[in-house]
N, C-alpha and C. Protein backbone atom coordinates (compact mmCIF):
# COMPACT_ATOMS: atom_id res chain seq x y z
N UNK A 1 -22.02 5.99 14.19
CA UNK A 1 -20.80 6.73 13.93
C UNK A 1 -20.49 6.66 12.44
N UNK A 2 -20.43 7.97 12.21
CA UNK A 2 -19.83 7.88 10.22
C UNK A 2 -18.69 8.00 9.73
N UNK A 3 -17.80 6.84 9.37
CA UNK A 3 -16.73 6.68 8.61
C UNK A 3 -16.40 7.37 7.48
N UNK A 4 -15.23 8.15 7.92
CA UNK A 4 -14.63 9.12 6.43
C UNK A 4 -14.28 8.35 5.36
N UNK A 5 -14.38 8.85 4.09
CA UNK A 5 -14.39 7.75 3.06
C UNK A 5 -12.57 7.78 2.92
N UNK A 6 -11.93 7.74 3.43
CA UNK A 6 -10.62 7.36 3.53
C UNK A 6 -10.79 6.68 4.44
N UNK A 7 -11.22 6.17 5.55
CA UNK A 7 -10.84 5.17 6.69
C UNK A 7 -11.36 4.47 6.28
N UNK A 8 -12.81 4.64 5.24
CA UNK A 8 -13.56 3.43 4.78
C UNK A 8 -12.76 2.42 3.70
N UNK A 9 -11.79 3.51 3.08
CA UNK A 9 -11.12 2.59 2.06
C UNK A 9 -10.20 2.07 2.26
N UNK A 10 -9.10 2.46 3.80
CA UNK A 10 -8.04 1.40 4.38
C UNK A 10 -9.28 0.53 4.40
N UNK A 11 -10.02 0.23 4.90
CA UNK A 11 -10.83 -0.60 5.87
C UNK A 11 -11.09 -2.02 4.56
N UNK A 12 -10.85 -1.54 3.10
CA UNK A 12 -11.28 -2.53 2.40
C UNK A 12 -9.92 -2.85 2.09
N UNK A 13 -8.48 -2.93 2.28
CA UNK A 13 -7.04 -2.85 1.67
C UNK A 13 -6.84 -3.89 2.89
N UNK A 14 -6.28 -5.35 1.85
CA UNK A 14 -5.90 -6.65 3.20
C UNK A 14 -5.01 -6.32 4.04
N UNK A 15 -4.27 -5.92 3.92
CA UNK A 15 -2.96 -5.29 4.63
C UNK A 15 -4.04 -4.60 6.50
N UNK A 16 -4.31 -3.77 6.16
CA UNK A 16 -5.51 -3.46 7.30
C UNK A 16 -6.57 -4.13 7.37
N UNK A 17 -6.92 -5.14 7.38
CA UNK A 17 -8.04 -5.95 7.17
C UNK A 17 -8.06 -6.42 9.04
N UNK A 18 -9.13 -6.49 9.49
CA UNK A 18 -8.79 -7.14 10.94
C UNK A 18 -8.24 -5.62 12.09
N UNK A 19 -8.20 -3.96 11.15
CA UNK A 19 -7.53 -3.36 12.50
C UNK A 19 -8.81 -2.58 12.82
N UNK A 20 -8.62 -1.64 13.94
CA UNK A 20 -9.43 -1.67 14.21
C UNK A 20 -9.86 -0.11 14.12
N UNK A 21 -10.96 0.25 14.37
CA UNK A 21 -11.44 1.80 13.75
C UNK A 21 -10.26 2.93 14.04
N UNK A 22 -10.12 2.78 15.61
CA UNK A 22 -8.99 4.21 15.72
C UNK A 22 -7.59 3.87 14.94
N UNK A 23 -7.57 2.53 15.12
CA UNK A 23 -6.28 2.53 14.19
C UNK A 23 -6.22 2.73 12.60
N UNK A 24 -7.37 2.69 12.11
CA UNK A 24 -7.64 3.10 10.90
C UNK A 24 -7.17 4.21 10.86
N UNK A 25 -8.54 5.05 11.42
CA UNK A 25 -8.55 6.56 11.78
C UNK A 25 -7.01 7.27 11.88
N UNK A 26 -6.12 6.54 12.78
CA UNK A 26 -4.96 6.83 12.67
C UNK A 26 -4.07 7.29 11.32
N UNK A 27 -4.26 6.08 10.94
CA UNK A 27 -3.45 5.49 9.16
C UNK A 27 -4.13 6.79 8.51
N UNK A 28 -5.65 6.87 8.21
CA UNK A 28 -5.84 7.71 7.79
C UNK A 28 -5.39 8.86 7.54
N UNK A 29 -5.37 9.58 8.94
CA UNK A 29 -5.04 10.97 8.46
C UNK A 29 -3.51 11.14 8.65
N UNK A 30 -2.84 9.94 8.62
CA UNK A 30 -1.57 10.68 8.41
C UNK A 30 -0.98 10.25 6.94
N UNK A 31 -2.03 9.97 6.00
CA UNK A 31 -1.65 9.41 4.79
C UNK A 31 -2.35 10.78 3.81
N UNK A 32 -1.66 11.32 3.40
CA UNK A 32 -1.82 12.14 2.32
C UNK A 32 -2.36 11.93 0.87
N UNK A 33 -2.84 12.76 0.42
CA UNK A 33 -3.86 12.16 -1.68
C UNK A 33 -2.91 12.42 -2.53
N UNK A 34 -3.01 12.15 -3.47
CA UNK A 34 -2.44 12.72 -4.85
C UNK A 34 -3.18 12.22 -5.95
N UNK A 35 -3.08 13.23 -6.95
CA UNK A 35 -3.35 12.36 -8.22
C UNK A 35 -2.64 12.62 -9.49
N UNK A 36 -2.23 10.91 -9.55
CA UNK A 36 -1.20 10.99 -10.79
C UNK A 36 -1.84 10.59 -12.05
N UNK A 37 -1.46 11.47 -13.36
CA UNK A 37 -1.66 11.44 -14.54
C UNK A 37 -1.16 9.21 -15.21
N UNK A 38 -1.89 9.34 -16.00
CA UNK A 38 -1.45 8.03 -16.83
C UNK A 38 -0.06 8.16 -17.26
N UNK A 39 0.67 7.41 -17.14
CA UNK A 39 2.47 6.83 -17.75
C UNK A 39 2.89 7.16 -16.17
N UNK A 40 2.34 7.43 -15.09
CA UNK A 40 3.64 8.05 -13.90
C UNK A 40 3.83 6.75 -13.54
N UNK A 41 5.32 6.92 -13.10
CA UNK A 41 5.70 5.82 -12.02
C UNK A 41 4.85 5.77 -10.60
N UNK A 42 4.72 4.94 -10.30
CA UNK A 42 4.19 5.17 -8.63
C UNK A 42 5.51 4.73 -7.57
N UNK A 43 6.31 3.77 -8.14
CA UNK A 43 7.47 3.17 -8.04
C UNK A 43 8.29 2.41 -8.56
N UNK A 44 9.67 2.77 -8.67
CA UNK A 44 10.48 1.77 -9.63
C UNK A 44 11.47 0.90 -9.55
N UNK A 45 11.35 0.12 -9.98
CA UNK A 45 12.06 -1.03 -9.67
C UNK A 45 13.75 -0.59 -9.23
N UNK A 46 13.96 -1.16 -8.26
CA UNK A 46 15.63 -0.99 -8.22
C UNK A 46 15.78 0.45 -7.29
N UNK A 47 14.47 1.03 -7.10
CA UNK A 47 14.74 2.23 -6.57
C UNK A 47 14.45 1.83 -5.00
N UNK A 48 14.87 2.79 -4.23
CA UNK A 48 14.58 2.46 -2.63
C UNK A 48 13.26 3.79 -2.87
N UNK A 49 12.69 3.17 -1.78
CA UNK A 49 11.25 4.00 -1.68
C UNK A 49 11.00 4.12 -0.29
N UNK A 50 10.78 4.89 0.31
CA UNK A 50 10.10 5.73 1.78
C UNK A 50 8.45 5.26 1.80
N UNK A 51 7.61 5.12 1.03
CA UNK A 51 5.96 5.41 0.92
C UNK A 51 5.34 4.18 0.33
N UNK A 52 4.26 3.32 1.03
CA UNK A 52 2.95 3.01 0.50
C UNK A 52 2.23 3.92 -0.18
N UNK A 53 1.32 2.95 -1.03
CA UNK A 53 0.28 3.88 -2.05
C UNK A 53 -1.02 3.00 -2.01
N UNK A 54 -2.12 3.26 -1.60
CA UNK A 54 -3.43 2.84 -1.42
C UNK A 54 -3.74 3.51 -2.76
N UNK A 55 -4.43 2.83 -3.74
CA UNK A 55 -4.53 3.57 -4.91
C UNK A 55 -6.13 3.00 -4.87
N UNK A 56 -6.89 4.45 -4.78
CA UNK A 56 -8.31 4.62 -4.74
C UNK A 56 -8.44 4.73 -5.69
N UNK A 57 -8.53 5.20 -7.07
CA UNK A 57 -9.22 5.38 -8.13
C UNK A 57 -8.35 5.09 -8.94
N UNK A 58 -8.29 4.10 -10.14
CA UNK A 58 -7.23 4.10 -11.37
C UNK A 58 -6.49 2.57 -11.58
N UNK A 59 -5.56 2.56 -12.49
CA UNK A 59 -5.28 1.39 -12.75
C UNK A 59 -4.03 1.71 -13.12
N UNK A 60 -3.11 0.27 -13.39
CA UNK A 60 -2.13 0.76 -13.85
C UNK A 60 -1.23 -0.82 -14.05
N UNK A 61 0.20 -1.09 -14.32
CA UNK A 61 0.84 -2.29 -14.70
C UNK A 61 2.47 -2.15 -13.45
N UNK A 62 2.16 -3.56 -13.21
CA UNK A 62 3.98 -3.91 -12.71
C UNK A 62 4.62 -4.08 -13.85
N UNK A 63 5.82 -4.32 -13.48
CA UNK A 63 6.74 -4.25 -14.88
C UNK A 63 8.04 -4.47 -13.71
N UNK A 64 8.82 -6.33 -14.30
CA UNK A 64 9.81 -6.42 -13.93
C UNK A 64 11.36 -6.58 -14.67
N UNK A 65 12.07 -6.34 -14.84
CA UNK A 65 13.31 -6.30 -15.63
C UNK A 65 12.56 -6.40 -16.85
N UNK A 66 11.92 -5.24 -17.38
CA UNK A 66 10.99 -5.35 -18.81
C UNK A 66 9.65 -5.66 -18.98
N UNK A 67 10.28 -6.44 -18.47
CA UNK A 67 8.31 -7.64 -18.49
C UNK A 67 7.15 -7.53 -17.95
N UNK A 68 6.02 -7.10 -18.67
CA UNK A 68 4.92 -6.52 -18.02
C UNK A 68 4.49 -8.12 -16.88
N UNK A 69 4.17 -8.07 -15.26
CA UNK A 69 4.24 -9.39 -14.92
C UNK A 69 2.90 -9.27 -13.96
N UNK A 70 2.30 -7.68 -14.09
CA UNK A 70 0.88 -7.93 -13.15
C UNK A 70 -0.03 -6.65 -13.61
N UNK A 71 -0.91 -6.39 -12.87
CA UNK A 71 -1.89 -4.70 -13.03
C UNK A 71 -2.30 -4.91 -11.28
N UNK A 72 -2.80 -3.28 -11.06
CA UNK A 72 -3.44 -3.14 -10.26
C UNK A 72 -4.55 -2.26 -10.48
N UNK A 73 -5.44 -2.10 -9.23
CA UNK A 73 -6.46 -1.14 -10.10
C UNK A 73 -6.98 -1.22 -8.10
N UNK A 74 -8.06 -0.47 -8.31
CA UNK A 74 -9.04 0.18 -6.77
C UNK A 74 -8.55 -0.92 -5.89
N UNK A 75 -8.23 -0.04 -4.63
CA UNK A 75 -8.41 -1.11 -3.52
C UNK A 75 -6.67 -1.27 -3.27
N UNK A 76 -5.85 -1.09 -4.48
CA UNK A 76 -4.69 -2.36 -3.78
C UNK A 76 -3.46 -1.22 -3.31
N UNK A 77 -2.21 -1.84 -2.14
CA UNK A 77 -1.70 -1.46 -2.15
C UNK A 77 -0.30 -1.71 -2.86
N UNK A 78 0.13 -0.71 -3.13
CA UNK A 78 1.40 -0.97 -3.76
C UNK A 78 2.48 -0.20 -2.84
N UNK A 79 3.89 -1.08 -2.73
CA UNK A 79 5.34 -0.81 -1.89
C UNK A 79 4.68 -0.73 -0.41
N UNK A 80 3.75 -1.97 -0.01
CA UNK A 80 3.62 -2.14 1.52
C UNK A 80 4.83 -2.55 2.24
N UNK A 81 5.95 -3.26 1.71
CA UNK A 81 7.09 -3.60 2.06
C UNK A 81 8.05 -2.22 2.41
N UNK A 82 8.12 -1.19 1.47
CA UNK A 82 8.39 -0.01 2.01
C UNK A 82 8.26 0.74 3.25
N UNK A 83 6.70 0.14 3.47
CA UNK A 83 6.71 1.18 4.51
C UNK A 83 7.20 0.40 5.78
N UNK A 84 7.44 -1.00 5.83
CA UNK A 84 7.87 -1.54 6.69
C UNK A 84 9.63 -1.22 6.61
N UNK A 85 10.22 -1.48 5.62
CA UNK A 85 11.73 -1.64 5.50
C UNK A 85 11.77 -1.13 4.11
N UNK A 86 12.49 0.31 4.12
CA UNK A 86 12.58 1.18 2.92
C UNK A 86 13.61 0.52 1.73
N UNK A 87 13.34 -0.48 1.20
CA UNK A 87 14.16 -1.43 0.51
C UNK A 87 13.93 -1.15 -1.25
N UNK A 88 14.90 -1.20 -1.76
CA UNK A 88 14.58 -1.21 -3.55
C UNK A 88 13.39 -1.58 -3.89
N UNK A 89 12.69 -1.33 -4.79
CA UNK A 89 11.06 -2.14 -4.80
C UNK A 89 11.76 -3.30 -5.99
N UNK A 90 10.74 -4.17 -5.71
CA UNK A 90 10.93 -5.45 -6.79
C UNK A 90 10.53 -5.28 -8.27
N UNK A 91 9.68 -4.33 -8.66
CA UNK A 91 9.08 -3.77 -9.73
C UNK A 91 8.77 -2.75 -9.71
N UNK A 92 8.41 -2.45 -11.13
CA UNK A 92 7.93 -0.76 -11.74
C UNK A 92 6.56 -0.81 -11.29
N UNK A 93 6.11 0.01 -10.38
CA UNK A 93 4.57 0.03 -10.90
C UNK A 93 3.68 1.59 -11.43
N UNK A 94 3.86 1.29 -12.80
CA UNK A 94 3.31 2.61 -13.28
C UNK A 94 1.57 2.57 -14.03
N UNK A 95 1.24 3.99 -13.82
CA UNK A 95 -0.56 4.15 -14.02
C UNK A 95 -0.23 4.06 -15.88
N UNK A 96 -1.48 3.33 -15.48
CA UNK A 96 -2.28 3.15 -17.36
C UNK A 96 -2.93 4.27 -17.51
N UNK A 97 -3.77 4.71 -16.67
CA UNK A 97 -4.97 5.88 -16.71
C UNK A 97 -5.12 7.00 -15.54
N UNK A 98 -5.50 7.64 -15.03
CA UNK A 98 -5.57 8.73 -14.02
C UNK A 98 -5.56 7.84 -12.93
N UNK A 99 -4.92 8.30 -11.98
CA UNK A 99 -5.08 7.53 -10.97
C UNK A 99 -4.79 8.24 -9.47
N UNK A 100 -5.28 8.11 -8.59
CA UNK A 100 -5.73 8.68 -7.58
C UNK A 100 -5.24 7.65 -6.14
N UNK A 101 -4.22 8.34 -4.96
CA UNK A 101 -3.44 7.39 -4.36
C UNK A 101 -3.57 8.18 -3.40
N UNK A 102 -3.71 6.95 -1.90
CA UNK A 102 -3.09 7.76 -0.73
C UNK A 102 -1.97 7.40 -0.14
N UNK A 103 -0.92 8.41 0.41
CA UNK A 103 0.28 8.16 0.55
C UNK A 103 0.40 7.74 1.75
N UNK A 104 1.31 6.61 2.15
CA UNK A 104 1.67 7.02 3.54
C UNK A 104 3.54 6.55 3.99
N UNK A 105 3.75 7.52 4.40
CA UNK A 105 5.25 7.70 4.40
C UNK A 105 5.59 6.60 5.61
N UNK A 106 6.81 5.70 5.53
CA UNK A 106 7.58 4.82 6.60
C UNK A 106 7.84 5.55 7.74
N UNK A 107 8.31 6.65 8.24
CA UNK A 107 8.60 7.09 9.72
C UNK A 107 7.45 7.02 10.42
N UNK A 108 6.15 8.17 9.63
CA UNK A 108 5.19 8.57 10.52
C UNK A 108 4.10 7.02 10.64
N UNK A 109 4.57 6.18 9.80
CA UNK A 109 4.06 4.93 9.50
C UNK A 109 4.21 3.70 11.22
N UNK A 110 5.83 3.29 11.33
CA UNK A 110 6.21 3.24 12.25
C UNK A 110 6.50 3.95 13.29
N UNK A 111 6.18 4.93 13.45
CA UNK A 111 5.87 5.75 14.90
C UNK A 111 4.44 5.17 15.23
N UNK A 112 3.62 5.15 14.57
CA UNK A 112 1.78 4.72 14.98
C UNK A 112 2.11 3.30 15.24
N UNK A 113 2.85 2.29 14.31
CA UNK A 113 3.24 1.09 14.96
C UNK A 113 3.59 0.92 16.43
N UNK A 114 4.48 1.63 16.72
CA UNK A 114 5.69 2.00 17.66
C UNK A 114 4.84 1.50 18.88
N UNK A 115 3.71 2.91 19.01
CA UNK A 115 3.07 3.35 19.97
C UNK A 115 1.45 2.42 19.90
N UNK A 116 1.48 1.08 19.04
CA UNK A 116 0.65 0.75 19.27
C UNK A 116 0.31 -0.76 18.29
N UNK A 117 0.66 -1.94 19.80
CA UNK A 117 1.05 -3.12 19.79
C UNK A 117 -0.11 -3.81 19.31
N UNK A 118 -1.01 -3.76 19.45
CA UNK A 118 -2.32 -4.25 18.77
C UNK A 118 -1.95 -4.26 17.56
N UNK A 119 -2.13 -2.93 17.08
CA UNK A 119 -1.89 -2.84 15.22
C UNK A 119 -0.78 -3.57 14.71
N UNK A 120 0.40 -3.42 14.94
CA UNK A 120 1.58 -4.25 14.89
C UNK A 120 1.06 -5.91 14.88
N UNK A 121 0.60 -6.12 15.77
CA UNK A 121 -0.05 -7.70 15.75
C UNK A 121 -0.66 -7.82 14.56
N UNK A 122 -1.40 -7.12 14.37
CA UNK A 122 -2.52 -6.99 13.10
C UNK A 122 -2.04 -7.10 11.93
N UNK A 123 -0.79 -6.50 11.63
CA UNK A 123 -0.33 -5.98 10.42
C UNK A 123 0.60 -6.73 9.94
N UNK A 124 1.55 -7.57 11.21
CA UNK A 124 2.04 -8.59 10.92
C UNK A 124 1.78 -9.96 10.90
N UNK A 125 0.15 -10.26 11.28
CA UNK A 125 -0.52 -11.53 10.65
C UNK A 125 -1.18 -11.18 9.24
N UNK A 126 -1.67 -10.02 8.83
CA UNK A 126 -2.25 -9.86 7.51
C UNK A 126 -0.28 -9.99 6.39
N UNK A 127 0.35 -9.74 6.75
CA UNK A 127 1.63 -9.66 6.44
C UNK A 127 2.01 -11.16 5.78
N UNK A 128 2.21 -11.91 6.91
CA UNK A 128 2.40 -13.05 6.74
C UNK A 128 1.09 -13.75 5.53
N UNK A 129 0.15 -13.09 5.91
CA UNK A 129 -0.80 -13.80 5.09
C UNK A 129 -0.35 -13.37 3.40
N UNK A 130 -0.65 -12.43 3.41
CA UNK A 130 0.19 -12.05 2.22
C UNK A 130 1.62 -12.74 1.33
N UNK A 131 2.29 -12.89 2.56
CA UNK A 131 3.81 -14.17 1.98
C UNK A 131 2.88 -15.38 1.21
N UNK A 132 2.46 -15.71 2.31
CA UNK A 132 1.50 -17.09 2.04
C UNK A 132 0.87 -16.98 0.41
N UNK A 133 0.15 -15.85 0.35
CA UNK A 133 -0.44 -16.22 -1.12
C UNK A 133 0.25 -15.93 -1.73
N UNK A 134 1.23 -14.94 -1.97
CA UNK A 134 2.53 -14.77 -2.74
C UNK A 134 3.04 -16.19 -3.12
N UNK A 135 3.70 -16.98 -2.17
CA UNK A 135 4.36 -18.20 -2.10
C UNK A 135 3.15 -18.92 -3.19
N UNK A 136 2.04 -19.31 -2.78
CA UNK A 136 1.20 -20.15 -3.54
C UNK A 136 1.24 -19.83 -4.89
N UNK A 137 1.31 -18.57 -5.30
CA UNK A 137 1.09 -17.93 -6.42
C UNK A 137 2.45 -18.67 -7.48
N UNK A 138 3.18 -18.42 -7.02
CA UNK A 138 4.39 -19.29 -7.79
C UNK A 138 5.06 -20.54 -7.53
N UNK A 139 3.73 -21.22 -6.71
CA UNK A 139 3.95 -22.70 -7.11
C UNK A 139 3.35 -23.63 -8.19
């Protein structure tokens, strides 16, 4: 069976790490592309946000009350907390260089949750895992 190179690239993003093909497949196609030019916001601090961003191609910097405080680049997601609970983001995260993202919006996000308790399991042990290295990170 041949994997679309969007299910292939949830498939490498920790957040989905552990789900399983149709639920990929799912995520997939209800997550939309874009591609943003270098200086765009992807999200900004203090702002409430609706959308995850799987950012396939490109790079770019967090930035908190000023302070440049991380980068991202292939592979990562940025405002996964969004799509769980549409909350202010904690930082800016804007592209250094071209950058290339797939979207996926909080409703149609939690509706696929909704209707499917497996993934939910999934998403909230990679979740937690995530706190975890967060937490370590600033000890």
């Amino acid at each position: 069976m041949t994997i679309d190179p969007k299910t292939a690239r949830l498939a490498e993003v920790p957040l989905f790490a552990g789900c399983d093909q149709k639920h990929l497949e799912e995520i997939s196609h209800m997550a939309d592309e874009a591609h943003l030019e270098a200086g765009r916001n992807i999200v900004t601090q203090g702002v409430r946000h609706h959308h995850a961003y799987v950012v396939t191609h490109g790079k770019g910097t967090f930035v908190i009350d000023g302070q440049e405080v991380g980068s991202f680049g292939n592979g990562e997601l940025i405002g996964e907390i969004s799509v769980f609970d549409p909350a202010p983001a904690a930082a800016t995260a804007t592209t250094t260089g071209p950058t290339d993202v797939m979207i996926i919006e909080h409703a149609r996000f939690i509706e696929t949750v909704r209707d499917n308790p497996d993934l939910a399991v999934t998403l909230l042990r990679n979740m937690a895992r995530r706190i975890h290295e967060l937490r370590h990170m600033t000890d």
